[in-house]
N, C-alpha and C. Protein backbone atom coordinates (compact mmCIF):
# COMPACT_ATOMS: atom_id res chain seq x y z
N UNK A 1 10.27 45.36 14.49
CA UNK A 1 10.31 44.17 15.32
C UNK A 1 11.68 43.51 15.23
N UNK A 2 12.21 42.71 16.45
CA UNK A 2 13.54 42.29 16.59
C UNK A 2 13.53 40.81 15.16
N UNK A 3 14.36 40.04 15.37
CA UNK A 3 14.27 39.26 14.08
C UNK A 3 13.41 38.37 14.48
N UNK A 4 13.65 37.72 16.10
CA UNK A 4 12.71 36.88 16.29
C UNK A 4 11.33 37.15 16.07
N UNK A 5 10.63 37.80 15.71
CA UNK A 5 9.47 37.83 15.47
C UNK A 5 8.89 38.69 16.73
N UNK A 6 9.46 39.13 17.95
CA UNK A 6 9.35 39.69 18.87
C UNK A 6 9.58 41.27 19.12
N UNK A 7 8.88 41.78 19.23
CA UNK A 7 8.83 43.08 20.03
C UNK A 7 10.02 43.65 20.94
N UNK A 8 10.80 44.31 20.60
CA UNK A 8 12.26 44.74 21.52
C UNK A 8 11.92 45.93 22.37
N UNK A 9 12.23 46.30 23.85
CA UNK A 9 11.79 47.18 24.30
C UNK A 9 12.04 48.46 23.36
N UNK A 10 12.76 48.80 22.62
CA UNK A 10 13.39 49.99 21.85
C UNK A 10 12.14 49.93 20.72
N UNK A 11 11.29 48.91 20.21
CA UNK A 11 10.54 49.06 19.30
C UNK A 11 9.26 49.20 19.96
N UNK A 12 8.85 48.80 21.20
CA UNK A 12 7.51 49.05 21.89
C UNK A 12 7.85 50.56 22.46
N UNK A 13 8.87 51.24 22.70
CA UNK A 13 8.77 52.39 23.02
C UNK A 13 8.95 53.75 21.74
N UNK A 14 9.05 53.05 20.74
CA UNK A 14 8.95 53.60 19.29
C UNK A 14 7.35 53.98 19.08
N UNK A 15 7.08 52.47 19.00
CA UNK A 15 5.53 52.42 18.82
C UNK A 15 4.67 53.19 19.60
N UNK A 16 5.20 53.35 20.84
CA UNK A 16 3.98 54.14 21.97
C UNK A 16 4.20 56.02 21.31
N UNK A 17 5.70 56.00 21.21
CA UNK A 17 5.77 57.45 21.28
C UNK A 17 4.80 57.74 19.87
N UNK A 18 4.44 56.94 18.69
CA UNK A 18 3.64 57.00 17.52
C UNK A 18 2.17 57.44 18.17
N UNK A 19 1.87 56.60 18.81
CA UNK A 19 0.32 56.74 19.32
C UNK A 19 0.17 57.79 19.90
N UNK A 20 1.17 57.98 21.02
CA UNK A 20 0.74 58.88 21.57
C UNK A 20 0.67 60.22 20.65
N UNK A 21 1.20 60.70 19.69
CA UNK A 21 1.54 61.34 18.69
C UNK A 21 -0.21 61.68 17.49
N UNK A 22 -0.65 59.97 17.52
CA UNK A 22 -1.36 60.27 16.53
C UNK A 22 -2.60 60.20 17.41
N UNK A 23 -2.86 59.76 18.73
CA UNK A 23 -4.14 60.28 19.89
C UNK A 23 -4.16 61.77 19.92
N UNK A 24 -3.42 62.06 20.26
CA UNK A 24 -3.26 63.44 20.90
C UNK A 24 -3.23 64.99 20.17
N UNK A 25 -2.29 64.10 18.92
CA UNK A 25 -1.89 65.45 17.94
C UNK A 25 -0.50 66.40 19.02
N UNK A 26 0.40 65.82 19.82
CA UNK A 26 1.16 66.29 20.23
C UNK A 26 2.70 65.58 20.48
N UNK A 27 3.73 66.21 19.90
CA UNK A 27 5.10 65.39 19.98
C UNK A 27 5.55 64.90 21.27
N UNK A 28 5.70 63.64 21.33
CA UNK A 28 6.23 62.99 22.42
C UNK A 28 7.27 63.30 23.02
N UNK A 29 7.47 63.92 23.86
CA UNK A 29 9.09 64.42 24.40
C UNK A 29 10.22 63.26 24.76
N UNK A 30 9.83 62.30 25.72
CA UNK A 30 10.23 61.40 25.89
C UNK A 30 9.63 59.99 26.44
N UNK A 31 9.92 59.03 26.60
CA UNK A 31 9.38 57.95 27.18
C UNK A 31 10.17 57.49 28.26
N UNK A 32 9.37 57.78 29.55
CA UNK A 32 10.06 57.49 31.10
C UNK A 32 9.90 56.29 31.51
N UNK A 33 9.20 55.00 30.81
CA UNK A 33 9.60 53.91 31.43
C UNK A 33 8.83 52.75 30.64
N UNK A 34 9.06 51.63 30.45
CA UNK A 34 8.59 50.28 29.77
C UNK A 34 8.26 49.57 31.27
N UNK A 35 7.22 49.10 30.82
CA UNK A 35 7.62 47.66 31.97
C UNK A 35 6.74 46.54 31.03
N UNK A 36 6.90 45.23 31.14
CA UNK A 36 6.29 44.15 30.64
C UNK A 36 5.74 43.41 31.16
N UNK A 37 4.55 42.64 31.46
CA UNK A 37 3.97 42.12 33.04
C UNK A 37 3.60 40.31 31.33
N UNK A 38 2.97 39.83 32.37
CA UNK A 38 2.86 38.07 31.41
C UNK A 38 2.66 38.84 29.64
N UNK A 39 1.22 39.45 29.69
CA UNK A 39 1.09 39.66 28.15
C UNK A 39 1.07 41.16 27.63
N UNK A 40 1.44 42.17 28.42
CA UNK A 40 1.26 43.29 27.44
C UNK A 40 2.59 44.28 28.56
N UNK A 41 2.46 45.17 27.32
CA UNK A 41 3.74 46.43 27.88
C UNK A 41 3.19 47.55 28.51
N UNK A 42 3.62 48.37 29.35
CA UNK A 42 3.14 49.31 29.70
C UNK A 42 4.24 50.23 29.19
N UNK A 43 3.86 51.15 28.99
CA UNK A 43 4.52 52.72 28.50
C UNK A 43 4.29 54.29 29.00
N UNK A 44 5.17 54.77 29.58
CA UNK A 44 4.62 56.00 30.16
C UNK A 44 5.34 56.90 28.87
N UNK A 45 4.71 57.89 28.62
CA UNK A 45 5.46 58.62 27.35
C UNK A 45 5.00 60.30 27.90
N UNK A 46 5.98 61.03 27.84
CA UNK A 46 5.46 62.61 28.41
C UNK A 46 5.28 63.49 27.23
N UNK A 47 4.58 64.34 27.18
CA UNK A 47 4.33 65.48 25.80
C UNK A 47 4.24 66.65 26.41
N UNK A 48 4.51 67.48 25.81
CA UNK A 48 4.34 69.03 26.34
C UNK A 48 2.88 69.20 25.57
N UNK A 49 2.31 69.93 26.44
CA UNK A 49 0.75 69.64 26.63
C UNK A 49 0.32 71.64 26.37
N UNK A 50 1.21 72.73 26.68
CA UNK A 50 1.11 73.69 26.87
C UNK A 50 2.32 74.51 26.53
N UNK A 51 3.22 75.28 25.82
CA UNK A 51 4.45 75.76 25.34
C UNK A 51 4.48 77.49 26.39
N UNK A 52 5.03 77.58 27.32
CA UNK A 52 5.25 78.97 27.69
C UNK A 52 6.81 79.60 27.78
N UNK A 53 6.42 80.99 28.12
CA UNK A 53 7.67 81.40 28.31
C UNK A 53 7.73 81.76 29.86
N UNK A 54 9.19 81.62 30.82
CA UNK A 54 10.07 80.82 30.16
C UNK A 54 9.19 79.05 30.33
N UNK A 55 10.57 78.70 29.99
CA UNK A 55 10.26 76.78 29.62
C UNK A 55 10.07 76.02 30.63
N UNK A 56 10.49 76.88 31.18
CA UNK A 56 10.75 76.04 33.37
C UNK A 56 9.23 75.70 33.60
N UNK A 57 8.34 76.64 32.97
CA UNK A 57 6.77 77.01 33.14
C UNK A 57 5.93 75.80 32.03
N UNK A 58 6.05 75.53 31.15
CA UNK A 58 5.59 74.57 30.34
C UNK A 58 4.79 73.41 31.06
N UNK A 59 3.57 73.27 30.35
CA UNK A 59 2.95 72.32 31.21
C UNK A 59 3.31 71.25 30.71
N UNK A 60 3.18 69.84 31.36
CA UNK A 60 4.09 68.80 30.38
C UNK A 60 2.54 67.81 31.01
N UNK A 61 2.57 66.71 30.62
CA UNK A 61 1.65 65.43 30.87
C UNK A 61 2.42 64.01 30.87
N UNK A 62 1.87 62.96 31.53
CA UNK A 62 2.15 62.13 31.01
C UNK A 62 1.51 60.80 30.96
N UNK A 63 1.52 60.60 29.42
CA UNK A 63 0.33 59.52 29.03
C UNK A 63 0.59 58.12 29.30
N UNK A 64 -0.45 57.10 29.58
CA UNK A 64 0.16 55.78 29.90
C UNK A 64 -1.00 55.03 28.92
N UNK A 65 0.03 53.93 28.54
CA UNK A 65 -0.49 53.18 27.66
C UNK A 65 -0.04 51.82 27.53
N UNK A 66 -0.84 50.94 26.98
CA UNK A 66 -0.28 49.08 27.61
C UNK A 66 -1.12 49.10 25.58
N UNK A 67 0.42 48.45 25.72
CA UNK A 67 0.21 47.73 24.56
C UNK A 67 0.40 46.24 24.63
N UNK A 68 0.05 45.71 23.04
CA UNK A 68 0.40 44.49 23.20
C UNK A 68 1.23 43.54 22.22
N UNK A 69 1.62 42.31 22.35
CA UNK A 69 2.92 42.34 21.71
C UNK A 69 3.12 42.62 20.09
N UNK A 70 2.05 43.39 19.43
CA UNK A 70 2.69 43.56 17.60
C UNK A 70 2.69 44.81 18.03
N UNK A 71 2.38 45.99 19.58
CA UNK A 71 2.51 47.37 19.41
C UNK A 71 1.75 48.10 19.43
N UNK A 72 0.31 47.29 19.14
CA UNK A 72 -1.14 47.96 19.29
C UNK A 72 -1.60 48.42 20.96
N UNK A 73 -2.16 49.45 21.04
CA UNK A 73 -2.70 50.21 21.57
C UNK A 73 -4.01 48.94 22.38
N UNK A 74 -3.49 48.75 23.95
CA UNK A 74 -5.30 47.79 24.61
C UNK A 74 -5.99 49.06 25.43
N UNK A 75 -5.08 49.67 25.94
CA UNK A 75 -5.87 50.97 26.70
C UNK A 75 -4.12 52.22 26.61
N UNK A 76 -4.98 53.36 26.91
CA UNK A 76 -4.83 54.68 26.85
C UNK A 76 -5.48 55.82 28.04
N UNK A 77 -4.72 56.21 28.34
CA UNK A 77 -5.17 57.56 29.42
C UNK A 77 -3.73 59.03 29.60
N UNK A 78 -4.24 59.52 30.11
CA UNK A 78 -3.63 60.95 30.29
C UNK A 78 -3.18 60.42 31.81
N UNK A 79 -2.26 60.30 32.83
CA UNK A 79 -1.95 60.66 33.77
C UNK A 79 -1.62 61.91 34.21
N UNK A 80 -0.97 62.41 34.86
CA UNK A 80 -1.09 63.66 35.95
C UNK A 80 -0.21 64.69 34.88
N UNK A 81 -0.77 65.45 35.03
CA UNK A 81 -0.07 67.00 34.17
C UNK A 81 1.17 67.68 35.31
N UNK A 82 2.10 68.39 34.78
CA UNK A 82 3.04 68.81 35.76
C UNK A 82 3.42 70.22 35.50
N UNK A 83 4.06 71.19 36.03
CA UNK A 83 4.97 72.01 35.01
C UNK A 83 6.48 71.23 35.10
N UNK A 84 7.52 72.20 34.07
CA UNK A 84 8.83 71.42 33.23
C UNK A 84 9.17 71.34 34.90
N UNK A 85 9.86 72.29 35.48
CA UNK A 85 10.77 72.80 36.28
C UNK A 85 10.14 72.84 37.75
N UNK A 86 8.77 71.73 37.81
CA UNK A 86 8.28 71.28 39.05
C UNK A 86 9.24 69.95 39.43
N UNK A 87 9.60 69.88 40.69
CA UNK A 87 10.99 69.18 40.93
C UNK A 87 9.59 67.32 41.12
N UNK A 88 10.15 66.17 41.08
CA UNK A 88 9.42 65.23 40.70
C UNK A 88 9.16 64.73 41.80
N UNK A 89 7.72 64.59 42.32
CA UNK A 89 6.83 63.83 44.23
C UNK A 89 7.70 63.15 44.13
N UNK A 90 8.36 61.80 43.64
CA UNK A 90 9.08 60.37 43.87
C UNK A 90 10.45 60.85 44.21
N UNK A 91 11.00 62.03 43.71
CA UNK A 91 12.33 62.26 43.74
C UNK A 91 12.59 63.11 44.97
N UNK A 92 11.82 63.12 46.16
CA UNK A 92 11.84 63.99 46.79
C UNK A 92 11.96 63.49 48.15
């Protein structure tokens, strides 16, 4: 936590990539976005969900989760599964 006693985006996206880690039993690859609305955070965090060869093929997921401000876990879900080297719907 920052000194103020507050939650820094860099420590709520610490915290999510933990959960998602200790829900799942799978390493967090990265975390694609924070947002903060009046009282809680949202967190999208992606995991490789499936390891193939090649890597382009890997199924990946990505989990969303709203925490709240000490970091705890209010809800949890799986959003949409992808492969690595599927180019991204939004980016298109």
């Amino acid at each position: 936590m920052a000194d103020n006693g507050k939650a820094s985006v860099g420590d709520i996206a610490r915290r999510a990539r933990q959960h998602v880690a200790d829900l799942t039993g799978r390493r967090a690859e990265a975390v694609l976005g924070v947002e903060r609305d009046d009282e809680t955070w949202m967190v999208q965090v992606e995991t490789l969900e499936l390891e193939r060869v090649p890597r382009t093929t890997d199924l990946l997921a990505c989990y969303l989760l709203r925490l709240d401000d000490d970091g705890e876990v209010v809800e949890y879900r799986r959003g949409r599964r992808y492969l690595r080297g599927q180019p991204d719907e939004e980016a298109e």
